[in-house]
Protein backbone atom coordinates (compact mmCIF):
# COMPACT_ATOMS: atom_id res chain seq x y z
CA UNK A 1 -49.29 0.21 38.49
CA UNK A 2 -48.99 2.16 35.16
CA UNK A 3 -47.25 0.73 32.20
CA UNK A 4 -46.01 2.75 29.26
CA UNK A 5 -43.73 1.91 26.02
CA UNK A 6 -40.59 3.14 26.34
CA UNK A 7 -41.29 5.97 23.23
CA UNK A 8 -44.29 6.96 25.52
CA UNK A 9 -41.28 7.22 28.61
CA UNK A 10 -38.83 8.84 26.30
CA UNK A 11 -41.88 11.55 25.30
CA UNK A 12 -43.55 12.55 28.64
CA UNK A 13 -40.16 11.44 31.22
CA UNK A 14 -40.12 14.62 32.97
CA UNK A 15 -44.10 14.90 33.74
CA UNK A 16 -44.01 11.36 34.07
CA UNK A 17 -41.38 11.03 36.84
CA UNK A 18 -43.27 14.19 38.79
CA UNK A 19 -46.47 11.85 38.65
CA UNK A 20 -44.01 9.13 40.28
CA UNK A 21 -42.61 11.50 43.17
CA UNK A 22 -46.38 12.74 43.95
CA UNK A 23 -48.18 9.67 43.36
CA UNK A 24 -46.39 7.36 45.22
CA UNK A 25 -47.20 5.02 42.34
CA UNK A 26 -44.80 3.04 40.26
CA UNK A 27 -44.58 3.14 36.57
CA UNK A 28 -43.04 0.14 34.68
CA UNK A 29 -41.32 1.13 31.18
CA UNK A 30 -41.55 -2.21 28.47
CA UNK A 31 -40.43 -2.52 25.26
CA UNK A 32 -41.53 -4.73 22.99
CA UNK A 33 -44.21 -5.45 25.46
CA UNK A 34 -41.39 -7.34 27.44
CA UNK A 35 -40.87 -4.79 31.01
CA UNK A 36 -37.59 -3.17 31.05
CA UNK A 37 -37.45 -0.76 33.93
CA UNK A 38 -39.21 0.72 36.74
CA UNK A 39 -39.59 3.94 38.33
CA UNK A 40 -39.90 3.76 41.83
CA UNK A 41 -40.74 6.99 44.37
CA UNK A 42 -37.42 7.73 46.22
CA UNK A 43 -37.75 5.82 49.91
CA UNK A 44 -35.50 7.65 52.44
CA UNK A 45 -33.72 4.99 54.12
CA UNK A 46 -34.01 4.35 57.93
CA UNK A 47 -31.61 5.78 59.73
CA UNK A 48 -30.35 2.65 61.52
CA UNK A 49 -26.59 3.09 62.89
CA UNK A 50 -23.96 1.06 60.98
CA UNK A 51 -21.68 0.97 64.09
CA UNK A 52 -21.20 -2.57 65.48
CA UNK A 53 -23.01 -4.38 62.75
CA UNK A 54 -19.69 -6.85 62.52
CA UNK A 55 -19.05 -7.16 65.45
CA UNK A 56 -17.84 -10.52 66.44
CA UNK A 57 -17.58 -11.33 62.58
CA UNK A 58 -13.77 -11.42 62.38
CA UNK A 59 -11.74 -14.43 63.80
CA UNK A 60 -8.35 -13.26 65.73
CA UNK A 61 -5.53 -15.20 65.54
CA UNK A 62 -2.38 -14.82 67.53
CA UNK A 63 0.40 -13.98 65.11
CA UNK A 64 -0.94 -11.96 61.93
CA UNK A 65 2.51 -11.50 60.61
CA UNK A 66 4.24 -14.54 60.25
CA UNK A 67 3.65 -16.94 56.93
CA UNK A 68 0.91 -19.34 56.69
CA UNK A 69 3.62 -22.10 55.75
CA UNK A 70 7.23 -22.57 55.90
CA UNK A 71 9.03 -21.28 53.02
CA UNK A 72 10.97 -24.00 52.33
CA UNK A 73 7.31 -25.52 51.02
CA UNK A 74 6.84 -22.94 48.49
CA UNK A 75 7.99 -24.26 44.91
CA UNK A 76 9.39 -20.92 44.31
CA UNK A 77 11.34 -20.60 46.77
CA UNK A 78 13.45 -23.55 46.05
């Protein structure tokens, strides 16, 4: 994995990010010599259906409507 200084980035970002697409390779941008980014290569994502994926997440119960609690209970409504 390269490194590079973020002046270094800020200098050569266009060629540099070309060398990420064709490379495959990472680069990881510091400052300070602390690391403070990094360019990845663009990873299509799979192409997995998002249909069905809660299923049988969501509880039903009978009567969606009507309050949780009687209003007489409610401070507010006194």
């Amino acid at each position: 994995m390269q490194t590079l200084t973020i002046t270094a980035f800020k200098a050569h970002a266009l060629r540099k990010i070309g060398q990420v697409a064709t490379n495959k390779e990472p680069i990881t941008i510091t400052r300070r010599g602390r690391p403070l980014v990094e360019v990845v290569p663009w990873r299509p994502k799979t192409a997995s259906s998002t249909f069905g994926k809660l299923a049988g997440s969501i509880l039903h119960e009978d009567d969606l409507v009507s309050p949780a609690a009687d209003a007489s209970e409610f401070e507010a409504c006194r």
